[in-house]
N, C-alpha and C. Protein backbone atom coordinates (compact mmCIF):
# COMPACT_ATOMS: atom_id res chain seq x y z
N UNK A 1 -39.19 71.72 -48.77
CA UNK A 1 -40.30 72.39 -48.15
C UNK A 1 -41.58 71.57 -48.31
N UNK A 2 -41.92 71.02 -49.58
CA UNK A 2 -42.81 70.14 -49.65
C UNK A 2 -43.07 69.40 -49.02
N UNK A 3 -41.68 68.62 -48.56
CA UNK A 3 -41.72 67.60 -47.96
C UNK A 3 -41.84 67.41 -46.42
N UNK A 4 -41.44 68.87 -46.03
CA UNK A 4 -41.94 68.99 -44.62
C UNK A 4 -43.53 69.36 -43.97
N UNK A 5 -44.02 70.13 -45.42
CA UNK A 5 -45.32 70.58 -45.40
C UNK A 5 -46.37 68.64 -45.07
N UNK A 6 -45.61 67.78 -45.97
CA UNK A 6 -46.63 66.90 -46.48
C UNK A 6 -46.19 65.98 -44.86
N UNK A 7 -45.28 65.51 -43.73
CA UNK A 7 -44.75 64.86 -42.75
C UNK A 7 -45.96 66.09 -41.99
N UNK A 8 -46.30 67.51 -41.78
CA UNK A 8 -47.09 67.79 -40.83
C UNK A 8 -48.53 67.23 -40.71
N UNK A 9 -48.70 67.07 -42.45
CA UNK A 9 -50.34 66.69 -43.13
C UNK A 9 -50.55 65.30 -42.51
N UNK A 10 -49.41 64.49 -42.93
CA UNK A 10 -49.57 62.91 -42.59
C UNK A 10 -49.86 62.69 -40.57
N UNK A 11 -48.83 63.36 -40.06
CA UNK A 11 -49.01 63.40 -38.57
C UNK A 11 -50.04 64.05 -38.35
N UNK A 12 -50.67 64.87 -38.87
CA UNK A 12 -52.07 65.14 -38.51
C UNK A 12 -53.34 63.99 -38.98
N UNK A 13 -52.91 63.53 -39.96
CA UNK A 13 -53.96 62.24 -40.19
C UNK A 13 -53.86 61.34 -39.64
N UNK A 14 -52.92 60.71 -39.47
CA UNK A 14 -52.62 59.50 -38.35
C UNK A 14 -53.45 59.44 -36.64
N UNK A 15 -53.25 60.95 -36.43
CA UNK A 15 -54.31 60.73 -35.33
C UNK A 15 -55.32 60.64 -35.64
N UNK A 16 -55.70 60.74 -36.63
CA UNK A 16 -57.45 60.99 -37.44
C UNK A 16 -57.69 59.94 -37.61
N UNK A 17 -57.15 58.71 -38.40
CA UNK A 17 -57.16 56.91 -38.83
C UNK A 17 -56.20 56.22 -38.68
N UNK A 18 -57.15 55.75 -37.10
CA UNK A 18 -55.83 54.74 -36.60
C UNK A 18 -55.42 53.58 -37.68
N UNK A 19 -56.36 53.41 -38.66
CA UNK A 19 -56.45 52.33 -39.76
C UNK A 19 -55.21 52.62 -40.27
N UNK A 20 -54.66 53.62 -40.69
CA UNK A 20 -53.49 54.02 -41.81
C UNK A 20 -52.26 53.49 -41.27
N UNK A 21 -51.52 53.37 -42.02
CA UNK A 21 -50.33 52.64 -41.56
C UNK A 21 -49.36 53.46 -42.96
N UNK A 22 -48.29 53.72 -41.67
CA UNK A 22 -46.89 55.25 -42.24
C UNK A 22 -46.03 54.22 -42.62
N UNK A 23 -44.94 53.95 -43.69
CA UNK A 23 -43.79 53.54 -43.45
C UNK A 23 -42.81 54.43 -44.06
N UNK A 24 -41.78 55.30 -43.38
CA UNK A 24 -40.65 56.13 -44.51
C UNK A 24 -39.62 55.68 -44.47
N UNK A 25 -39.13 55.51 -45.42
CA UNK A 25 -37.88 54.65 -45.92
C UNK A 25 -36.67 56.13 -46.45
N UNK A 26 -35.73 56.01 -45.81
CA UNK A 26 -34.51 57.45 -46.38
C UNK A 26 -33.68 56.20 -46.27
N UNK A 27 -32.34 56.48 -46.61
CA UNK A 27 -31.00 56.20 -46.69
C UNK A 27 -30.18 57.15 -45.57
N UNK A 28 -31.10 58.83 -45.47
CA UNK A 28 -30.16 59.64 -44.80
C UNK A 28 -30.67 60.33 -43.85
N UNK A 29 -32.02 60.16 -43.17
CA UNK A 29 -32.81 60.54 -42.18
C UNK A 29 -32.45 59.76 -40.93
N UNK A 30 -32.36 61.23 -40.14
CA UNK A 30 -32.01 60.54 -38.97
C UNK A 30 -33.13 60.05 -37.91
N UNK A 31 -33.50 59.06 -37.74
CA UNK A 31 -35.03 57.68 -37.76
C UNK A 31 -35.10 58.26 -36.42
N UNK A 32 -34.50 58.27 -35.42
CA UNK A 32 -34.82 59.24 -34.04
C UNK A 32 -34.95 59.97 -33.52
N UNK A 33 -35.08 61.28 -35.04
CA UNK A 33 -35.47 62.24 -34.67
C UNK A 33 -37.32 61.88 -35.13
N UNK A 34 -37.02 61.23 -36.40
CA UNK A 34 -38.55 60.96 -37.03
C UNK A 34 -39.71 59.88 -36.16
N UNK A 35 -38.88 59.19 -35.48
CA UNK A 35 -39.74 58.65 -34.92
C UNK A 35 -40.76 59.57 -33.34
N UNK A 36 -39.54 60.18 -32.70
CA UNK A 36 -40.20 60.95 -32.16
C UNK A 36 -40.92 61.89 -32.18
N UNK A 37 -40.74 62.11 -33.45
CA UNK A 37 -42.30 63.18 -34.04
C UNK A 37 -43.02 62.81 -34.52
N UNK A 38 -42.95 61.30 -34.66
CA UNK A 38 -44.13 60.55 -34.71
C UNK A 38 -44.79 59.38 -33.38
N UNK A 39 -44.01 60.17 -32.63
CA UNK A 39 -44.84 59.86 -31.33
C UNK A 39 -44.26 58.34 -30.73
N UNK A 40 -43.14 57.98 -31.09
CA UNK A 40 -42.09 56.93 -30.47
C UNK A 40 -42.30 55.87 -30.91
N UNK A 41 -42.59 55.70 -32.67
CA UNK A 41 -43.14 54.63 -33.23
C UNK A 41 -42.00 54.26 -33.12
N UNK A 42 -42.09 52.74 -33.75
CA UNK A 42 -40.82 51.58 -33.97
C UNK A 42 -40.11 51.98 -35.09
N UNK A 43 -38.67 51.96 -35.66
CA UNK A 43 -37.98 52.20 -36.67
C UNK A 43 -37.57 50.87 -36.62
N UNK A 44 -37.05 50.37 -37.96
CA UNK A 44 -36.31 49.41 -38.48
C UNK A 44 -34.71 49.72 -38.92
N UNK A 45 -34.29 49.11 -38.76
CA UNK A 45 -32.69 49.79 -39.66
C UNK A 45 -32.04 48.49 -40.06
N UNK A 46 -31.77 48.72 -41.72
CA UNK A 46 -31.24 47.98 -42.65
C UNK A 46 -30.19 48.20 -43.25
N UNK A 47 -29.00 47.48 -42.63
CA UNK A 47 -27.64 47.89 -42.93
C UNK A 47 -27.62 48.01 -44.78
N UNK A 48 -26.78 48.98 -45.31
CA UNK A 48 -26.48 49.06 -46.47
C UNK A 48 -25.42 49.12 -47.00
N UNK A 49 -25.12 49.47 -48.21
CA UNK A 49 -24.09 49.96 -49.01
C UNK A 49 -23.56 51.26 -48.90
N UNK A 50 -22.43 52.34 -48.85
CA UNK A 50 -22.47 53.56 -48.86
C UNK A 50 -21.36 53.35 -50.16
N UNK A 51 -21.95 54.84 -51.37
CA UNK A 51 -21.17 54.31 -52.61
C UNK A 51 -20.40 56.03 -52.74
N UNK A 52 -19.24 56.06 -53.16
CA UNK A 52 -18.89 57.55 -53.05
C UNK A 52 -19.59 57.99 -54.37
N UNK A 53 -19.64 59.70 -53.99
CA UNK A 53 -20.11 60.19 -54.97
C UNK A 53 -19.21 61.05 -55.68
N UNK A 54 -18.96 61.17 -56.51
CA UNK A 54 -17.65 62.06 -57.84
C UNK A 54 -18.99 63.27 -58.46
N UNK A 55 -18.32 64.11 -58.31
CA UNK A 55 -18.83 65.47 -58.90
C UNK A 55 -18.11 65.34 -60.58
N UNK A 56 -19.12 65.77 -61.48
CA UNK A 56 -18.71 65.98 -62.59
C UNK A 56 -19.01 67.65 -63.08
N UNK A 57 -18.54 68.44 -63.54
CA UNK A 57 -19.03 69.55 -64.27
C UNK A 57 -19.04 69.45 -65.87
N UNK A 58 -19.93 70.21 -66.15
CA UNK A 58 -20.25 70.23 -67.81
C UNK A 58 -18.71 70.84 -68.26
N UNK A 59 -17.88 71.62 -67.92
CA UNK A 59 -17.02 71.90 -68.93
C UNK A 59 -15.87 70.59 -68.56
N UNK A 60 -15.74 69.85 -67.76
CA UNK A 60 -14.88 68.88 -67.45
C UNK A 60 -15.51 67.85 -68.85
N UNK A 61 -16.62 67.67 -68.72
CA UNK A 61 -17.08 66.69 -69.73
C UNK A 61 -17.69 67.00 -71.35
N UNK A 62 -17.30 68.14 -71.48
CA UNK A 62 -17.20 69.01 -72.52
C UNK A 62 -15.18 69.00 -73.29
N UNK A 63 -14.69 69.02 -71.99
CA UNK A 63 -13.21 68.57 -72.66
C UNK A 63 -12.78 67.70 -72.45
N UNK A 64 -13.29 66.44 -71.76
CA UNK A 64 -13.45 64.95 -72.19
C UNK A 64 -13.49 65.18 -73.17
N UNK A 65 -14.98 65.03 -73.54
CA UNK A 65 -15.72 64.31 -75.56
C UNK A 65 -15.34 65.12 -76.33
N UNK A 66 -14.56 66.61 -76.16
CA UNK A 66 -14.22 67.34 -77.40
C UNK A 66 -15.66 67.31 -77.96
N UNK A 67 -16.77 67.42 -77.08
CA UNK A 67 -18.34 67.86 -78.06
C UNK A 67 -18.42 69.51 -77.85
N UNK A 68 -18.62 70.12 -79.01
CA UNK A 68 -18.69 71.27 -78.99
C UNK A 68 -20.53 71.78 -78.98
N UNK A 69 -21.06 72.67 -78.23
CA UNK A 69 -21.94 72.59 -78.21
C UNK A 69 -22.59 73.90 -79.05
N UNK A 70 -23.36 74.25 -80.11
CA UNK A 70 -23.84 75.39 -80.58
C UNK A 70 -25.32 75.80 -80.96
N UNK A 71 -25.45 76.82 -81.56
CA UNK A 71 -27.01 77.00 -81.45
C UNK A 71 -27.61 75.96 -82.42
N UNK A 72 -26.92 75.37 -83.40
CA UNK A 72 -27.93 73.96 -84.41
C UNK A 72 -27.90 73.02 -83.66
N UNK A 73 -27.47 72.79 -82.51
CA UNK A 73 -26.93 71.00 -81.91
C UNK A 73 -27.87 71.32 -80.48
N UNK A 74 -28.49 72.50 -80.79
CA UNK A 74 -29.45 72.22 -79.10
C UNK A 74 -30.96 73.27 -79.30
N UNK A 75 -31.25 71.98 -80.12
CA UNK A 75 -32.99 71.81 -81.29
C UNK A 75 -33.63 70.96 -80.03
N UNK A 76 -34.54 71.09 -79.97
CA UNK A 76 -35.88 69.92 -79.36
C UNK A 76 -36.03 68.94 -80.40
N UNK A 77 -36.92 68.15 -79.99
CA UNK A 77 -37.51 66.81 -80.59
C UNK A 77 -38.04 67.42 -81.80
N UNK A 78 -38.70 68.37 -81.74
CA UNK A 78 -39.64 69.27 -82.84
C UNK A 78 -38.91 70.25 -83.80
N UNK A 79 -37.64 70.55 -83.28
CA UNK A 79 -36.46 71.37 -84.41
C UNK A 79 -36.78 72.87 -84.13
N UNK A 80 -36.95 72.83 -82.49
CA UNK A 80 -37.62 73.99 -82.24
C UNK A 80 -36.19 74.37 -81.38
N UNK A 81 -35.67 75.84 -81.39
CA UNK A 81 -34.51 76.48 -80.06
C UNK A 81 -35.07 75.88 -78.65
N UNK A 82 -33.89 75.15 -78.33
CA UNK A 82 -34.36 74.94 -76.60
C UNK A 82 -34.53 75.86 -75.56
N UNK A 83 -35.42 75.74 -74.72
CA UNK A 83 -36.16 77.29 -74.20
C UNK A 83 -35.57 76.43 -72.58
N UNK A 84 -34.19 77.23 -72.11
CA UNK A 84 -33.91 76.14 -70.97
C UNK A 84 -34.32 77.37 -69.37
N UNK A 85 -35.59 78.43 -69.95
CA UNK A 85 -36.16 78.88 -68.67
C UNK A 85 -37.47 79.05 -69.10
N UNK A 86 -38.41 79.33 -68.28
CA UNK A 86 -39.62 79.29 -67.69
C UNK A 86 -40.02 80.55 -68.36
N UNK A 87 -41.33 80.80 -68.96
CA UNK A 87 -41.77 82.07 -69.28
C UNK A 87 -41.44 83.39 -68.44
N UNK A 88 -41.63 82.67 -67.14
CA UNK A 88 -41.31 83.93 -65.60
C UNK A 88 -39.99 84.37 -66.01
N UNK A 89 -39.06 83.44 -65.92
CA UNK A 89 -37.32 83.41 -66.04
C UNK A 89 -36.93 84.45 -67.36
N UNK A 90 -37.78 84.77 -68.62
CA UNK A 90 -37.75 85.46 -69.34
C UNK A 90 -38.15 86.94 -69.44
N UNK A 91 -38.91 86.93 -68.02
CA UNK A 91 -39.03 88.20 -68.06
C UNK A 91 -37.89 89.38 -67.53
N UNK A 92 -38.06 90.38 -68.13
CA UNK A 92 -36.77 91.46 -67.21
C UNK A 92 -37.21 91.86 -65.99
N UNK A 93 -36.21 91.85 -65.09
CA UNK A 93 -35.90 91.45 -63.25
C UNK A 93 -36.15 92.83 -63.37
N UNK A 94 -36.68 93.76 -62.23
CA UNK A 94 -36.37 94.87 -61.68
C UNK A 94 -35.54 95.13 -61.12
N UNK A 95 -35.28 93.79 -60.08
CA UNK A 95 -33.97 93.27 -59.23
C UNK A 95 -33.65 92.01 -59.09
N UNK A 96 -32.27 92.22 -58.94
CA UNK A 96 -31.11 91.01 -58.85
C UNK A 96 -31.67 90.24 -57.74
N UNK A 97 -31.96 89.21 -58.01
CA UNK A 97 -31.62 88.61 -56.05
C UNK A 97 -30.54 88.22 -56.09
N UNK A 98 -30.08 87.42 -54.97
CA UNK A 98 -29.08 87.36 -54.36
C UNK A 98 -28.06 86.02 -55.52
N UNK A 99 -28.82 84.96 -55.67
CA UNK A 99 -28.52 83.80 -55.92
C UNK A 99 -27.86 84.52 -57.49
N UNK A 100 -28.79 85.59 -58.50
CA UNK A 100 -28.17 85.43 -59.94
C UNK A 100 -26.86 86.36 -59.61
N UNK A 101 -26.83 87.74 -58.62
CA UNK A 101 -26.01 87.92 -58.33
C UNK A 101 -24.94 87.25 -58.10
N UNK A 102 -24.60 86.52 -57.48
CA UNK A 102 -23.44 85.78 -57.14
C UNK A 102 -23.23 84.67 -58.43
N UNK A 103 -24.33 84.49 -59.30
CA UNK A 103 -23.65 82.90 -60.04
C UNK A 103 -23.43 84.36 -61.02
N UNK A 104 -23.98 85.48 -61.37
CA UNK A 104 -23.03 86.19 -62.73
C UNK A 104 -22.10 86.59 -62.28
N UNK A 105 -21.45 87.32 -60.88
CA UNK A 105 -20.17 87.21 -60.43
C UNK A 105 -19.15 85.99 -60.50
N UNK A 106 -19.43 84.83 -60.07
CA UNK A 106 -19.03 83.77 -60.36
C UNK A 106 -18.47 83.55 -61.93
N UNK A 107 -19.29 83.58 -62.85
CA UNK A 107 -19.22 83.55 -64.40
C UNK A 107 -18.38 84.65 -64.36
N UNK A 108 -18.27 86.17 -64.13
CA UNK A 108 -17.12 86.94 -64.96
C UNK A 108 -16.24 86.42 -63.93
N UNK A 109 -15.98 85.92 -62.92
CA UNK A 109 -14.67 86.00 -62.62
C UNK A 109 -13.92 84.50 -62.96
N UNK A 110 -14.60 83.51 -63.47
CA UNK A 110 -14.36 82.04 -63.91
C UNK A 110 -13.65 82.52 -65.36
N UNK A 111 -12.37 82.39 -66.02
CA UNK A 111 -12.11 82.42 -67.42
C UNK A 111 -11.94 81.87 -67.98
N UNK A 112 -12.31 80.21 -67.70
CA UNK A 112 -12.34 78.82 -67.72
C UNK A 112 -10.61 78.77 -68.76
N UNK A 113 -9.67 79.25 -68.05
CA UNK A 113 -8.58 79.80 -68.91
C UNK A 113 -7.72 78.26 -69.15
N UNK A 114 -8.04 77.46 -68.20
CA UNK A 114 -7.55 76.01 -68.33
C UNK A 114 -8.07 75.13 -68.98
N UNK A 115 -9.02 75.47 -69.58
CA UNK A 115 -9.99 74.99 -70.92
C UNK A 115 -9.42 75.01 -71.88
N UNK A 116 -9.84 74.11 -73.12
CA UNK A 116 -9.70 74.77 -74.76
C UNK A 116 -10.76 75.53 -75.36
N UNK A 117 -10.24 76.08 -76.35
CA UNK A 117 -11.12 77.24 -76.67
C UNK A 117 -12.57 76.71 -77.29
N UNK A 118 -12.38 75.58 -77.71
CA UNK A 118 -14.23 74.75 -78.05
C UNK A 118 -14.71 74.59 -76.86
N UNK A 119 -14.44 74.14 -75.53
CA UNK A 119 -15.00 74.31 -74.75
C UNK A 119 -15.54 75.44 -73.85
N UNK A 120 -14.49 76.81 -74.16
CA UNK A 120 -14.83 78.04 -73.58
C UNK A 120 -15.95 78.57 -74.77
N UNK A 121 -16.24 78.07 -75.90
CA UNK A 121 -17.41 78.24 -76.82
C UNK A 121 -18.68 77.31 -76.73
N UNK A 122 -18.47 76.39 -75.95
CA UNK A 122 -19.81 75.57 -76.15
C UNK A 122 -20.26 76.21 -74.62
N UNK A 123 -19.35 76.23 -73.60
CA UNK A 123 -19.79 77.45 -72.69
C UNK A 123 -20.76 78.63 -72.97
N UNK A 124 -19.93 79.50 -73.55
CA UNK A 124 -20.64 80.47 -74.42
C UNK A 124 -21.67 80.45 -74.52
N UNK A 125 -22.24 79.36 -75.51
CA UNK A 125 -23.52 78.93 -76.29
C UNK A 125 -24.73 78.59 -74.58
């Protein structure tokens, strides 16, 4: 969203100083749609590399390393409990939205039953 907010800001300045000079560089933007909303500037295209990408999940790599994870082993720099939400995130919801709905459905119906049991505990934690 940002990023579409900040492409309206810039195309509005560009007509403002012809001095400025745009260059956007993606890997995955499609340059003909961007160029024409920027008014039929020139694009460049620089052949590349495409590298696959492998999904990892934390309990896959939790029963890799056999690291068990618990409440002494996840301290801050300062030896303080790691606080892994936002003051907001701590407060009590009136209502569910949609997104925690579905990931705590998700969680009771996951029994990570193909796991070992240090990893269905560092889960836990």
């Amino acid at each position: 969203m940002n990023e579409g907010f900040l492409l309206i800001v810039l195309k509005d300045l560009l007509s403002r100083r012809p001095d400025l000079r745009l260059i956007l560089i993606s890997a995955t933007l499609n340059a003909e749609l961007f160029s024409s909303y920027f008014g039929g500037v020139p694009t460049i295209h620089i052949p590349g590399f495409t590298y696959s990408v492998r999904a990892h999940f934390l309990e896959d790599i939790l029963e890799r390393t056999d690291y068990k994870m618990t409440t002494s082993n996840q301290l801050d720099d300062y030896c303080q409990d790691k606080v892994w939400k936002t003051p907001r995130q701590l407060l009590p919801r009136k209502r569910k939205n949609q997104i925690t709905t579905l990931v705590e459905d998700a969680l009771q119906n996951s029994n990570f039953e193909t796991y070992g049991s240090r990893t269905r505990d560092s889960l836990a934690n």
